[in-house]
Structures are given as C-alpha cells and as structure tokens.
Protein backbone atom coordinates (compact mmCIF):
# COMPACT_ATOMS: atom_id res chain seq x y z
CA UNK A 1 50.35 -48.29 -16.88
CA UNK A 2 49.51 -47.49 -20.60
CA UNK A 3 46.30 -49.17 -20.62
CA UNK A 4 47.38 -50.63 -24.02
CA UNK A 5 45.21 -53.70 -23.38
CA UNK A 6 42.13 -51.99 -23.20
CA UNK A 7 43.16 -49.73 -25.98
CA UNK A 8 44.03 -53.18 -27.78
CA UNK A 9 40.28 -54.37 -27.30
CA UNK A 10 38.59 -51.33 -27.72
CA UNK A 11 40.57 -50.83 -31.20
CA UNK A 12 39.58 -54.30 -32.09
CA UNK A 13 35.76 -53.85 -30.86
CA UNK A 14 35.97 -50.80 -32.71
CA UNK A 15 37.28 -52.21 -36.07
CA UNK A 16 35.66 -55.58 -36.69
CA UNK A 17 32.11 -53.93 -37.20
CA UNK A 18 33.62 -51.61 -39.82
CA UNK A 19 34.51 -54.42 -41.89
CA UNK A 20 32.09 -55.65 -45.42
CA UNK A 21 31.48 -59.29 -44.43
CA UNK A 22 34.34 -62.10 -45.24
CA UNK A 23 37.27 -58.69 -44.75
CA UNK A 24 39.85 -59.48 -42.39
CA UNK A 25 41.94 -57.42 -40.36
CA UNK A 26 45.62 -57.64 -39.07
CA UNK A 27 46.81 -57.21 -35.51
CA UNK A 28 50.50 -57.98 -35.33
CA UNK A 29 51.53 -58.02 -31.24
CA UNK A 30 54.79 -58.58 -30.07
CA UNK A 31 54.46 -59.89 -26.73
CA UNK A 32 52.28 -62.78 -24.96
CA UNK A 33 49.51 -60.90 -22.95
CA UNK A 34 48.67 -58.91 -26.54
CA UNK A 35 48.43 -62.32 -27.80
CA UNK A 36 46.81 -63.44 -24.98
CA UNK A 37 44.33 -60.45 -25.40
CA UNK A 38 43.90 -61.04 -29.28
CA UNK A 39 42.77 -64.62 -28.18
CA UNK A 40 40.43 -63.94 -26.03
CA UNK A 41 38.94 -61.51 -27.93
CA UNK A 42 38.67 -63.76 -30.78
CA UNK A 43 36.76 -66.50 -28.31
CA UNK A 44 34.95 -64.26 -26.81
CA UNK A 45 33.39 -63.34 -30.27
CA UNK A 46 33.34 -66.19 -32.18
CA UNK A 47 30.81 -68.57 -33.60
CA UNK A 48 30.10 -72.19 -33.22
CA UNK A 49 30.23 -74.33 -36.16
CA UNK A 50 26.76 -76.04 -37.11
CA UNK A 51 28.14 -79.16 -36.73
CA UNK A 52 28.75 -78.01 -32.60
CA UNK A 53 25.56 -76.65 -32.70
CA UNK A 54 24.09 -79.46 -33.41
CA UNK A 55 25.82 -81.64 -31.14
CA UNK A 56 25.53 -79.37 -27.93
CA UNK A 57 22.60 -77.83 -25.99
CA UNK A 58 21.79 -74.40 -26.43
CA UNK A 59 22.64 -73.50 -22.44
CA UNK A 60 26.15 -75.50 -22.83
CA UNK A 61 26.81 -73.59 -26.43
CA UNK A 62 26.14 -70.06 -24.50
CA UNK A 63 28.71 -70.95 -21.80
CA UNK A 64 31.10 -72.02 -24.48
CA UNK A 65 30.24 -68.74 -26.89
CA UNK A 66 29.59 -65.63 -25.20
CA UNK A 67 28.62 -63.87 -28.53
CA UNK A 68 25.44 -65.98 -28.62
CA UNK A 69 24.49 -63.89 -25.85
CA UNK A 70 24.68 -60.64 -27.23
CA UNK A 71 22.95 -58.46 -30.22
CA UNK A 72 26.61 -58.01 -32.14
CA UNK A 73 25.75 -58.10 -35.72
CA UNK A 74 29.25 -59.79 -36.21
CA UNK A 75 31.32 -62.57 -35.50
CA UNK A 76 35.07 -63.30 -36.27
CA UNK A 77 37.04 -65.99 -36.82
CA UNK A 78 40.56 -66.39 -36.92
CA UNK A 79 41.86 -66.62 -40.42
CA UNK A 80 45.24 -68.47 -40.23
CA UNK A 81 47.47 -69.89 -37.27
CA UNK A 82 49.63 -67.11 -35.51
CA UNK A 83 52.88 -66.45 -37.12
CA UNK A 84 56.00 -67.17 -34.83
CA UNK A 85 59.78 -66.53 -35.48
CA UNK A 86 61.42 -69.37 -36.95
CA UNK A 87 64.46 -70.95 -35.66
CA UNK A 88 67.16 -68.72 -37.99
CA UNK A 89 65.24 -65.02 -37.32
CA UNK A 90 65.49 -65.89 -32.99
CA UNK A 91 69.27 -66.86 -33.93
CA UNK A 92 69.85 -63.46 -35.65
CA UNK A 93 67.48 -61.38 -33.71
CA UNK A 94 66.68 -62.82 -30.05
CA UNK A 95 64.65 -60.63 -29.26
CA UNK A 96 62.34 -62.02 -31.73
CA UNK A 97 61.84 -64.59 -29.38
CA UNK A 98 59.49 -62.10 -27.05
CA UNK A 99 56.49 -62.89 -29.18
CA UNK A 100 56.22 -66.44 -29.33
C-alpha cells in the first residue's frame, strides 16, 4: 500500500555508496518481509570470499552473486548476526515477538 519495501531498498541502494569504505550502516526492521528485504538486499550485493572464488567457476559464482554482474563500485557484507528479542523482553513486551 505504502510501498515501504521499495522505499526500504531504494534507501539502502541509496546509502551504501555514500559510505568511506569499511563504514557500516544500521537498518533496524521490525517485521519479517523488512527482514526478508534487508536479506536479500544484502545477497543480492555481496561478495564471494576468495576462497569460493577459487573453488567455483566463474558462470556458477555469477548465478550465486549477482553483484559480479554489475559495475557497483561497492559491495556489503553483513557485519554481525541479526539481533532478536530474548526470551524475558517477548515475556514483558509480546509484541516484540513480531520481529523475529
């Protein structure tokens, strides 16, 4: 209705190039399909390891990471796992439990 998924990516496509190299930026969702989005906008711009690259043709590794077939100057990788409510803030807030 909102288009806040597309706002989400284009926010995030907007942001990342904006950033010096090693900066990281926040995006704090609250329910599943933001994550979901997040995700896939994290896989669909991230970078193989060398160790991958190594191991797997070039055809295979551009199937597995669609950056490698584009001309972004960037690529991002996710920093630390995804934060999720623990057990005592869904007991006192349950509508922390949304996000996970």
């Amino acid at each position: 209705i909102h288009h806040e998924m597309e706002q989400l990516t284009a926010f995030m496509e907007a942001a990342v190039p904006l950033l010096k190299v090693g900066g990281r930026a926040v995006v704090i969702t609250f329910k599943r399909p933001e994550a979901a989005a997040v995700k896939s906008f994290l896989r669909d711009n991230e970078e193989p390891s060398a160790t991958l690259a190594s191991l797997v043709g070039p055809h295979r590794l551009r199937e597995l990471y669609p950056l490698l077939q584009t001309s972004k100057p960037y690529a991002v990788q996710q920093a630390c796992p995804a934060l999720v409510p623990t057990a005592a803030e869904i007991a006192q807030n349950r509508r922390s439990r949304s996000s996970m």
